[in-house]
C-alpha atoms as a PDB file:
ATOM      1  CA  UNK A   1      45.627  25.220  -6.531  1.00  0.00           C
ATOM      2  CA  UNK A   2      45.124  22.211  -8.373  1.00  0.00           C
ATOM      3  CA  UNK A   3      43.553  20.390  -5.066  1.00  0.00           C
ATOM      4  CA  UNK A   4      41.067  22.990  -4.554  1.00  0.00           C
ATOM      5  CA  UNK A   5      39.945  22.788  -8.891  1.00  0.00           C
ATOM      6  CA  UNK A   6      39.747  19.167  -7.808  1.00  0.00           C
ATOM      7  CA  UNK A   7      37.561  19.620  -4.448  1.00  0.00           C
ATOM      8  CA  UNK A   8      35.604  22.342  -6.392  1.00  0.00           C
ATOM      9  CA  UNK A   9      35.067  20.166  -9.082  1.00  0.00           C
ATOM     10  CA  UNK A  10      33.858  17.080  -7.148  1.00  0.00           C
ATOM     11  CA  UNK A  11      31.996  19.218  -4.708  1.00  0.00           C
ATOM     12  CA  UNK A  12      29.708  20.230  -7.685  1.00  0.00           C
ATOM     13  CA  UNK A  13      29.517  17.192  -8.776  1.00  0.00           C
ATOM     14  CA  UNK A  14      28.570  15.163  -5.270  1.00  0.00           C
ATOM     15  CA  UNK A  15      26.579  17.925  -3.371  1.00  0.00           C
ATOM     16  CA  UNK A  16      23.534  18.559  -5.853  1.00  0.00           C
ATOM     17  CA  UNK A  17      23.053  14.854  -6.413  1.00  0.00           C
ATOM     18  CA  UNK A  18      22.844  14.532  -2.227  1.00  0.00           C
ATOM     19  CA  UNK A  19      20.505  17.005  -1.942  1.00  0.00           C
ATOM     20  CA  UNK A  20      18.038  15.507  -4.406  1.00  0.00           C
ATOM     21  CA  UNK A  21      14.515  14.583  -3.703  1.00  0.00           C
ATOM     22  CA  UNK A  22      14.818  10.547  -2.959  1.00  0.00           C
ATOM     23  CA  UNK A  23      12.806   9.043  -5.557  1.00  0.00           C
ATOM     24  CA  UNK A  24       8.742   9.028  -4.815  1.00  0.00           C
ATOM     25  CA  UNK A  25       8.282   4.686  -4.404  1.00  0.00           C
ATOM     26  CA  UNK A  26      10.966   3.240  -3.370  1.00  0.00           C
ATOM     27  CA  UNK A  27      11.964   0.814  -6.034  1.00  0.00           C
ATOM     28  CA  UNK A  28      13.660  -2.752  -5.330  1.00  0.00           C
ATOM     29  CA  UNK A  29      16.560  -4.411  -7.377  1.00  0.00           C
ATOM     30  CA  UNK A  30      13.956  -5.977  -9.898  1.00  0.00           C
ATOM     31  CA  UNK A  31      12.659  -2.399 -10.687  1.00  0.00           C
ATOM     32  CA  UNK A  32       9.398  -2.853  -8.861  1.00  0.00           C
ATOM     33  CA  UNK A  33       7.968  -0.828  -6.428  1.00  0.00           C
ATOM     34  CA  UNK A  34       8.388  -1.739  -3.148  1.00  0.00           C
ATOM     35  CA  UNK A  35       5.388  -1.406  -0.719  1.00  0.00           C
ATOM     36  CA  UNK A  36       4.726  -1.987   3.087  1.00  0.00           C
ATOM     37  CA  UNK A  37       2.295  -4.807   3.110  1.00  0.00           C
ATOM     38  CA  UNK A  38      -1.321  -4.007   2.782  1.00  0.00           C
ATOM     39  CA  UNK A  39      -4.018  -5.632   4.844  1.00  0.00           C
ATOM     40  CA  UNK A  40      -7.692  -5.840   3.971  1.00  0.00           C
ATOM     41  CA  UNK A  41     -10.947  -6.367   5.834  1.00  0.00           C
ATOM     42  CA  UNK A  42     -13.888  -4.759   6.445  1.00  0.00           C
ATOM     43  CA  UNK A  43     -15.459  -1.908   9.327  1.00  0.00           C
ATOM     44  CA  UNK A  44     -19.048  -0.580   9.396  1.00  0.00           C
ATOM     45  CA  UNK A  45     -19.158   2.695   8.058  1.00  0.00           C
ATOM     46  CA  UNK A  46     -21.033   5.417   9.822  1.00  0.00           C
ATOM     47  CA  UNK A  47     -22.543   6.725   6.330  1.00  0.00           C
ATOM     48  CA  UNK A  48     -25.062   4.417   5.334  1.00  0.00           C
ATOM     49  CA  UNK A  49     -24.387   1.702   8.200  1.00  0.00           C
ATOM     50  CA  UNK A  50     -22.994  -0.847   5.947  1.00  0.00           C
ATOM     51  CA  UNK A  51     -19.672  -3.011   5.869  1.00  0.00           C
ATOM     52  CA  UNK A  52     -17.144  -1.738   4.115  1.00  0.00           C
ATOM     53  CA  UNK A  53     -13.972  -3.161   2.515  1.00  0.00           C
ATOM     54  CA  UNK A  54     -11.053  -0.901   4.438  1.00  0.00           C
ATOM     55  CA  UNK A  55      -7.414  -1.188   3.763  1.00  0.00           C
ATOM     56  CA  UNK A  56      -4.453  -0.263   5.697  1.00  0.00           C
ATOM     57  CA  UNK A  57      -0.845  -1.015   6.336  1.00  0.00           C
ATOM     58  CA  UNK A  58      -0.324  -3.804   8.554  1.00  0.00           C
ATOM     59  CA  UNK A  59       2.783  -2.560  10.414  1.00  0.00           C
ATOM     60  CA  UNK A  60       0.477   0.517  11.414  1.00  0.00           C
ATOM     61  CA  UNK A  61      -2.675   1.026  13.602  1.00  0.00           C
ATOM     62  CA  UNK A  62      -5.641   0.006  11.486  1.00  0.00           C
ATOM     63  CA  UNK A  63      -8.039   2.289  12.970  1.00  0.00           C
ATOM     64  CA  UNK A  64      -9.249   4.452  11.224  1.00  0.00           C
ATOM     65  CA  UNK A  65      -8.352   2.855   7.937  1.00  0.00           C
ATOM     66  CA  UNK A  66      -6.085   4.269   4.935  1.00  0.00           C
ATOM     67  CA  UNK A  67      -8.596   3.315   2.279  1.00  0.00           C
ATOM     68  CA  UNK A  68     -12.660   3.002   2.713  1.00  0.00           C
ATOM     69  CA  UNK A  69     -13.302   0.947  -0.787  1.00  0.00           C
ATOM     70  CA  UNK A  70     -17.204  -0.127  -1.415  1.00  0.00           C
ATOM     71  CA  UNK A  71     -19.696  -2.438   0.062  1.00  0.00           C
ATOM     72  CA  UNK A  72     -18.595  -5.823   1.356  1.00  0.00           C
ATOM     73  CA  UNK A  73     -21.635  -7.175  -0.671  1.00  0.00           C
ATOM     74  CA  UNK A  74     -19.055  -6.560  -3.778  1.00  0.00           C
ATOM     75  CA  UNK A  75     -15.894  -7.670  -4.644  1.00  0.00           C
ATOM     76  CA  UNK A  76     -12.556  -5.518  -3.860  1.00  0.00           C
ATOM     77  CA  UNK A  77     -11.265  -6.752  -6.844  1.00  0.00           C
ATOM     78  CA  UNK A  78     -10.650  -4.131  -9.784  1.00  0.00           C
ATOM     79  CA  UNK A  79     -11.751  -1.107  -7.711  1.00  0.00           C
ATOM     80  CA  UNK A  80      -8.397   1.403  -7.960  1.00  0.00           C
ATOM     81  CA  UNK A  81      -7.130   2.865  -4.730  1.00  0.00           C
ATOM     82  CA  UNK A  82      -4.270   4.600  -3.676  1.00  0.00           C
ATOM     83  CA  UNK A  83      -2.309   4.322  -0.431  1.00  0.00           C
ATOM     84  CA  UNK A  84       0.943   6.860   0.883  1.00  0.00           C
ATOM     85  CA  UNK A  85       3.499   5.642  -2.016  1.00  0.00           C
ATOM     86  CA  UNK A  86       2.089   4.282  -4.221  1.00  0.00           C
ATOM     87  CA  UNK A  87      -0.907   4.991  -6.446  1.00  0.00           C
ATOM     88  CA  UNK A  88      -2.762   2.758  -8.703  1.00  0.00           C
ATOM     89  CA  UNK A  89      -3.497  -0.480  -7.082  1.00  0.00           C
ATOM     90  CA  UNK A  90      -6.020  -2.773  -7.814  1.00  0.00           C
ATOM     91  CA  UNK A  91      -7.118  -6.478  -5.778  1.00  0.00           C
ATOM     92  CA  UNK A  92      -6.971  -8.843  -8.351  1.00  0.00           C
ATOM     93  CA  UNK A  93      -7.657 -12.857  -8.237  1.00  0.00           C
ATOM     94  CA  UNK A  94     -10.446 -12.700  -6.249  1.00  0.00           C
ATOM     95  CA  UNK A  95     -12.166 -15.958  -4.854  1.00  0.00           C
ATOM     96  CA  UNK A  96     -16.115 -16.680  -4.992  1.00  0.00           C
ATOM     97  CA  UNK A  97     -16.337 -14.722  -1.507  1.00  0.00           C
ATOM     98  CA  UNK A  98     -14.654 -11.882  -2.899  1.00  0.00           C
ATOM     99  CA  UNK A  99     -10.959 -12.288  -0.884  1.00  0.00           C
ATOM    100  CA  UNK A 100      -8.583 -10.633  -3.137  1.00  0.00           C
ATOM    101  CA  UNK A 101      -5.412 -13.352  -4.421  1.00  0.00           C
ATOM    102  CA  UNK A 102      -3.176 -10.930  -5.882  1.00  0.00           C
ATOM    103  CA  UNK A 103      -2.367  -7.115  -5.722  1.00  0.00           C
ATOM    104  CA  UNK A 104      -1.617  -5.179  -8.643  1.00  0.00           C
ATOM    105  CA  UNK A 105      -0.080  -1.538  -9.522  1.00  0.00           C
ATOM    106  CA  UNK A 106      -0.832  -0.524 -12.558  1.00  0.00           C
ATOM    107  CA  UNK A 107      -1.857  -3.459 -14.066  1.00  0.00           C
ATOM    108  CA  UNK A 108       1.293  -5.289 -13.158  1.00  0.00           C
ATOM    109  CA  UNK A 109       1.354  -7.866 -10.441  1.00  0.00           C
ATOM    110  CA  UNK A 110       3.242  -6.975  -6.986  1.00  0.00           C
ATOM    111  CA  UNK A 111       2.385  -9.808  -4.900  1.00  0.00           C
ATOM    112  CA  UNK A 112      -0.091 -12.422  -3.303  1.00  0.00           C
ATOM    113  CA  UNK A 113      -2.504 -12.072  -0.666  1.00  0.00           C
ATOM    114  CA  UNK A 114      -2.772 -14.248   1.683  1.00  0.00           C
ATOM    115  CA  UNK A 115      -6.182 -15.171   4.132  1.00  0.00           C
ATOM    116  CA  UNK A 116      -5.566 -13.903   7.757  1.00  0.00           C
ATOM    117  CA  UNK A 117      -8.695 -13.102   9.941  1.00  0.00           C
ATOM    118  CA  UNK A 118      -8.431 -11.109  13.017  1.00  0.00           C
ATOM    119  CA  UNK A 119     -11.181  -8.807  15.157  1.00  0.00           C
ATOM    120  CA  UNK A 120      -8.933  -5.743  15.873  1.00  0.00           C
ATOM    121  CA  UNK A 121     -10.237  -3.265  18.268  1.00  0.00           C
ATOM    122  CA  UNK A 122     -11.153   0.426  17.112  1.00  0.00           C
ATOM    123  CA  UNK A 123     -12.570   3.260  19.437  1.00  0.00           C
ATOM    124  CA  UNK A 124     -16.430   3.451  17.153  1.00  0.00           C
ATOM    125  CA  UNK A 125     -16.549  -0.120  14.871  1.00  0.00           C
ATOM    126  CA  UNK A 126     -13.947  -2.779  14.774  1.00  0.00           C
ATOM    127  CA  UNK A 127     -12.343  -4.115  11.757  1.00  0.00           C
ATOM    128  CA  UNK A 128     -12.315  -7.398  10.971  1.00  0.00           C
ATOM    129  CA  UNK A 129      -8.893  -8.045   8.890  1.00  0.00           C
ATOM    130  CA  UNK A 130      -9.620 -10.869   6.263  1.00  0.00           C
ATOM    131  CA  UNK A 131      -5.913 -10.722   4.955  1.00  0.00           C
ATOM    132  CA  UNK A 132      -2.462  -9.432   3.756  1.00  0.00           C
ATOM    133  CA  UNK A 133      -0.978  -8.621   1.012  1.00  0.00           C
ATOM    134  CA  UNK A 134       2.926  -9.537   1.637  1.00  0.00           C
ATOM    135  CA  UNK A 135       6.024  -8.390  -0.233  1.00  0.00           C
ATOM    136  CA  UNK A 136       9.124 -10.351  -1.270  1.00  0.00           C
END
């Protein structure tokens, strides 16, 4: 009797908290969020025939693109986006070109960006990746 009160009682305990929704972001042992790492370029969009800043993950295909932010005539940086995650995030640091240094979630910084140019191949326009944002 008493090893079934126990089982009972531990079963009530263990099973809800396994069944719980994981948390939304992932969250590392510093208490930041932990994201795949984002890469930025740009694509023509088929809307007004400009280039566009685009963001995706790099670990995934590129084409089409998570994010379409605005014109490459203007700087990424402080435009708010969102990707699967996380939501929030802003380019920050950028240079006199407009290549984003740093990216931020919520106003806090998550990591550096780093320059990394490559033509990648898409069915309609190719992207041109200007760089990724690694985590730690």
């Amino acid at each position: 009797m008493r090893v079934t009160a126990l089982a009972a009682a531990f079963l009530g305990f263990v099973i809800p908290a396994a069944l719980a929704a994981p948390p939304a972001e992932p969250i590392n042992e510093m208490g930041a969020v932990k994201l795949s790492t984002i890469a930025f370029g740009q694509q023509l969009q088929n809307n007004d025939q400009a280039n566009h800043w685009v963001i995706w993950f790099s670990h995934k295909k590129a084409c089409p693109p998570l994010v379409v932010l605005g014109s490459l005539a203007n700087s990424p940086c402080n435009s708010t986006f969102g990707v699967p995650g996380s939501s929030n995030l802003t380019f920050g640091y950028c240079d006199e070109h407009g290549e984003p240094g740093a990216l931020f979630s919520d106003g806090v910084f998550v990591r550096d960006c780093k320059k990394s140019r490559k033509k990648i191949k898409c069915n309609d326009h190719d992207i041109i990746r200007h760089g990724k944002c690694h985590g730690s």
